[in-house]
Protein backbone atom coordinates (compact mmCIF):
# COMPACT_ATOMS: atom_id res chain seq x y z
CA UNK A 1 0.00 0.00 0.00
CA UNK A 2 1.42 3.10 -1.10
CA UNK A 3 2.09 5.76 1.48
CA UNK A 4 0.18 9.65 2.04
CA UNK A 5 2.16 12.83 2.09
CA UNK A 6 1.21 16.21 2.76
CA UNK A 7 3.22 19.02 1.07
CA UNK A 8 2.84 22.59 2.73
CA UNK A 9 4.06 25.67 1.75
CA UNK A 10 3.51 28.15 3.93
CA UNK A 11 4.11 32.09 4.82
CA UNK A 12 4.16 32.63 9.06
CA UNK A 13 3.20 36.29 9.59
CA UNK A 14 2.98 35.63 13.74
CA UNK A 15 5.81 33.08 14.81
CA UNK A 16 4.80 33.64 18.36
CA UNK A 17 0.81 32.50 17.88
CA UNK A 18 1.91 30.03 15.02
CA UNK A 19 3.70 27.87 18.05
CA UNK A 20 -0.22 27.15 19.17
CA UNK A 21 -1.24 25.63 15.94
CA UNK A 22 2.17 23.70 16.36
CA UNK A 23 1.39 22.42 19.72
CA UNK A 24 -2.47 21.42 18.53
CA UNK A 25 -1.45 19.74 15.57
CA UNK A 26 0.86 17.48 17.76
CA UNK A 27 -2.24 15.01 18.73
CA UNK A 28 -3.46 14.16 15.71
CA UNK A 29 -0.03 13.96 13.83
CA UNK A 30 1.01 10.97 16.31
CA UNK A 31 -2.57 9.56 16.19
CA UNK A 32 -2.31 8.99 12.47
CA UNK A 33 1.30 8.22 12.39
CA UNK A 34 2.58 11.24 10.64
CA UNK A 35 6.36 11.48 10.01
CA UNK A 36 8.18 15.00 9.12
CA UNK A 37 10.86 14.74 5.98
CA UNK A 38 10.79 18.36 5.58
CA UNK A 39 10.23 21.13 8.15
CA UNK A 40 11.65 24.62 7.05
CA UNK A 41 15.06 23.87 6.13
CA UNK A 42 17.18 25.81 3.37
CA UNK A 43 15.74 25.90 -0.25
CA UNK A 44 16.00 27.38 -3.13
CA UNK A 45 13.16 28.14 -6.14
CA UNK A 46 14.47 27.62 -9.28
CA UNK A 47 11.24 28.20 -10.94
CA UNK A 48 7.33 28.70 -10.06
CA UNK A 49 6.29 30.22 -6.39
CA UNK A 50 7.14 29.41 -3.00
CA UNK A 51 6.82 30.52 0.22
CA UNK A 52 9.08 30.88 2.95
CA UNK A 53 8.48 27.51 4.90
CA UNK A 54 8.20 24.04 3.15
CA UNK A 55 6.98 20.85 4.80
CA UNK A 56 6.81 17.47 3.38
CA UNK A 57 4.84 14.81 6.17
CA UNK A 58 4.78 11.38 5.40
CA UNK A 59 2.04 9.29 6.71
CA UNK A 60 1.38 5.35 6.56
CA UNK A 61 -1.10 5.61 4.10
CA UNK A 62 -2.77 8.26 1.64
CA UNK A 63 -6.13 7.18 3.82
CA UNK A 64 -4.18 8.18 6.69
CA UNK A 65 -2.80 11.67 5.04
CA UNK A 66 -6.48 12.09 4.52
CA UNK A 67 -7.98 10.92 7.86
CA UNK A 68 -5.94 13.23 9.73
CA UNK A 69 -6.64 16.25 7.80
CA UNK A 70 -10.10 15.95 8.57
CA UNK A 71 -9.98 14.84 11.68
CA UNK A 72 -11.49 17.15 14.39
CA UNK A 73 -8.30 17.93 16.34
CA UNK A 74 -6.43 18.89 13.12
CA UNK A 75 -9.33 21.20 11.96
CA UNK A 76 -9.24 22.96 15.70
CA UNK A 77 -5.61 23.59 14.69
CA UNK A 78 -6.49 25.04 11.38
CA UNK A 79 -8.14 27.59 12.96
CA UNK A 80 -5.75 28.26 15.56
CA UNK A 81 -2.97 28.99 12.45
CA UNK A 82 -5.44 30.64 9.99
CA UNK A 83 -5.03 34.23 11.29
CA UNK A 84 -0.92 34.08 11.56
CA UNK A 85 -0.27 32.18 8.64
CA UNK A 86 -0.83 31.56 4.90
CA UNK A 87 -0.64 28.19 3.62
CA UNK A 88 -0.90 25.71 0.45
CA UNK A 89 -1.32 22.08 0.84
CA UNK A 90 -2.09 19.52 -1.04
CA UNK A 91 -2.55 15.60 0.13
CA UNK A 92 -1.00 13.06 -2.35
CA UNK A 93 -0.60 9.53 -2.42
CA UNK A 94 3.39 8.25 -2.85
CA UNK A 95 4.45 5.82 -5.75
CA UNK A 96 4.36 2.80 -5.71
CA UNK A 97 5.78 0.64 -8.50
């Protein structure tokens, strides 16, 4: 079974208040086994738009990427980052020859 990734880009306009959507999304990240590959880090963009914080989350399963996005502890910390924060994501399933 192929694995789930998320892959966030994201602009943090309040670090302080940003560290309470960090601290809420904790729960539900271990609950449905999510893994960080990518948290911030140095990049570059060679082409297309970016933002200045990348995240890549690997998760056991793309039903498991998916499960936890709408579970109800990670939508309480969507709203806790939605006023501080600007973010694309997008929920993919890995390859899986």
């Amino acid at each position: 079974m192929p694995k789930g990734y998320w892959i966030a880009r994201v602009d943090i306009d309040d670090f302080e208040s940003y560290k309470n959507y960090i601290a809420a999304n904790a729960k539900p990240f271990a609950e449905f086994g999510a893994t960080f590959l990518v948290r911030a880090g140095q990049f570059e963009n060679p082409e297309g738009t970016s933002r200045s914080r990348n995240v890549v989350i690997e998760f056991p399963s793309y039903q498991a990427a998916r499960d936890c996005y709408y579970s109800d502890e990670y939508q309480a910390a969507i709203k806790l980052r939605s006023d501080v924060a600007t973010s694309d994501l997008v929920i993919v399933e890995g390859y899986d020859p």
